[in-house]
Protein backbone atom coordinates (compact mmCIF):
# COMPACT_ATOMS: atom_id res chain seq x y z
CA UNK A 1 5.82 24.41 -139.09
CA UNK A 2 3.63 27.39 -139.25
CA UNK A 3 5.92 29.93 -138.10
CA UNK A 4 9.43 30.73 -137.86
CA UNK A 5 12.24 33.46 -136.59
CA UNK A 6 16.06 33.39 -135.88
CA UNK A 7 16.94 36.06 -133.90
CA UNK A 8 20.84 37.33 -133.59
CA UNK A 9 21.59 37.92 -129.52
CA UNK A 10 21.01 42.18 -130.59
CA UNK A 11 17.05 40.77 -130.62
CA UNK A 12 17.19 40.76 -127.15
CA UNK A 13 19.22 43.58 -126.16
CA UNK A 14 16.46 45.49 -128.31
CA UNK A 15 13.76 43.68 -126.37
CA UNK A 16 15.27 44.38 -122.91
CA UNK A 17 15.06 48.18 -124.09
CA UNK A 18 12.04 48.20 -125.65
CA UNK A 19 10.64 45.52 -122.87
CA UNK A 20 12.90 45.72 -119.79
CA UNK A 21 10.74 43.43 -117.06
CA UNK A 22 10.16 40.93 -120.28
CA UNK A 23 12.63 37.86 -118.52
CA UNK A 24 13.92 35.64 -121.01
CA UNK A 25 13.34 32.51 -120.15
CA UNK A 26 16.50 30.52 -121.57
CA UNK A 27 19.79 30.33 -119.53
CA UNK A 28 21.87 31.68 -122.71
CA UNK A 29 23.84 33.83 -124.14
CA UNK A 30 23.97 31.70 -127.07
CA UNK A 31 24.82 32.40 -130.89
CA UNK A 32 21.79 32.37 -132.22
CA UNK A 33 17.99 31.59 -131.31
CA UNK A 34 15.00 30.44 -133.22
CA UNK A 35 11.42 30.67 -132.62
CA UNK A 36 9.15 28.44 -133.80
CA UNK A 37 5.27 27.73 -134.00
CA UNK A 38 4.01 24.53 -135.20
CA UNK A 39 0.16 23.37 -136.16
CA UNK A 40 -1.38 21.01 -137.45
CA UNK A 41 -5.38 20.31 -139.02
CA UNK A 42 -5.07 16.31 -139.35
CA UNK A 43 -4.88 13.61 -136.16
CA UNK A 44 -1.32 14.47 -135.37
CA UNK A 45 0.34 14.54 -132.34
CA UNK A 46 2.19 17.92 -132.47
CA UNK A 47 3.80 18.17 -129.02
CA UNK A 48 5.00 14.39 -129.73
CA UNK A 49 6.33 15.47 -133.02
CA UNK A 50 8.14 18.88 -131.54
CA UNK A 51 9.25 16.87 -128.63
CA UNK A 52 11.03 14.37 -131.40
CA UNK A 53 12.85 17.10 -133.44
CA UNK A 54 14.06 18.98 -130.41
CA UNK A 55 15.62 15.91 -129.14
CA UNK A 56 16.98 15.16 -132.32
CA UNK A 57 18.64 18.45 -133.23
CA UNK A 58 19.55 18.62 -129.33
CA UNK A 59 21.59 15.17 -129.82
CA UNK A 60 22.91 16.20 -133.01
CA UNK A 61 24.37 19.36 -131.28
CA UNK A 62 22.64 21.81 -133.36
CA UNK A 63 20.53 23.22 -129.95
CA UNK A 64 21.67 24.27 -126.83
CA UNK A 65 18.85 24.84 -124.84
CA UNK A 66 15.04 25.32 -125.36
CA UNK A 67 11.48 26.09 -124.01
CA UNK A 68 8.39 24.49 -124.98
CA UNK A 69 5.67 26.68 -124.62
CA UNK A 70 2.44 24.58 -122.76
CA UNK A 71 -0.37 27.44 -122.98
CA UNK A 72 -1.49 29.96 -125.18
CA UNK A 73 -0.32 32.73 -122.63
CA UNK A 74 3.47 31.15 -122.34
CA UNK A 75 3.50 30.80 -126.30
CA UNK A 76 2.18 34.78 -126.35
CA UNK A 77 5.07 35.61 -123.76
CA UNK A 78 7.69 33.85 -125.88
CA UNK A 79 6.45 35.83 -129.36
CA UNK A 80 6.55 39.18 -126.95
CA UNK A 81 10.44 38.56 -128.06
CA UNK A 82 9.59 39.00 -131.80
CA UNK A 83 7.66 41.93 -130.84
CA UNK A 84 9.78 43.79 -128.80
CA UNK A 85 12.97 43.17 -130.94
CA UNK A 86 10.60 45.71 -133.26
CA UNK A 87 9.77 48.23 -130.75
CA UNK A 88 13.50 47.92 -129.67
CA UNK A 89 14.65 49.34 -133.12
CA UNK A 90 12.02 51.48 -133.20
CA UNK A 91 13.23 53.28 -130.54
CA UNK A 92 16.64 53.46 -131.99
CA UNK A 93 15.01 55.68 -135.02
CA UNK A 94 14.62 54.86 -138.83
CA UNK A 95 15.68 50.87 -139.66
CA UNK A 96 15.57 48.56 -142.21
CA UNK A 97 13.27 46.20 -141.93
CA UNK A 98 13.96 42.50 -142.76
CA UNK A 99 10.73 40.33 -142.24
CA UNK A 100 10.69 37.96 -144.93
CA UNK A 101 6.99 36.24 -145.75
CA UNK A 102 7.21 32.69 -147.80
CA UNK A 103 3.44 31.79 -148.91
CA UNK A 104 2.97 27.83 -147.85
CA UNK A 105 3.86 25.45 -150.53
CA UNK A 106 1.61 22.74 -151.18
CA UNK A 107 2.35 19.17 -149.75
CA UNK A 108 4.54 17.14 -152.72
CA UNK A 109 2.41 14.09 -154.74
């Protein structure tokens, strides 16, 4: 996993005023929502692997619902929602921040 967010359900009220023709593209409301980005550099089948952890955490009850981006302009449409949860509180005047940045850690021996 390269990338990760979990968004509150205020993300996307701030998107739909920051963004408001931005359509979201899961059936919702739910609790919560993540985003994820995943990569790979080795011979690795990464849609195989996503595809195997959301069904897993889908039968396990621990997702609802979920979109697999399948182009580089769908995956840039679904991290519009990080984007415009930011220009959402920006518009709402001076805000705390709360990105939080973990360097990798190096695979375990």
């Amino acid at each position: 996993m390269s990338t990760v967010e979990f968004m509150l359900p205020m993300a996307f009220t701030l998107v739909r005023e920051a963004m408001s023709d931005l359509a979201v593209p899961l059936g919702g409301p739910y609790p919560a929502y993540g985003l994820m980005e995943i990569s790979g550099s080795c011979p690795v089948d990464i849609e195989d692997l996503m595809h195997g952890f959301l069904d897993g955490v889908m039968e396990d009850g621990l997702e609802l619902d979920g979109v697999i981006a399948t182009s580089e302009a769908q995956a840039m449409n679904l991290w519009l929602f990080r984007d415009g949860m930011n220009a959402g509180r920006t518009r709402r005047g001076p805000h705390l921040r709360t990105d939080v940045s973990v360097p990798p850690v190096p695979a375990l021996a």
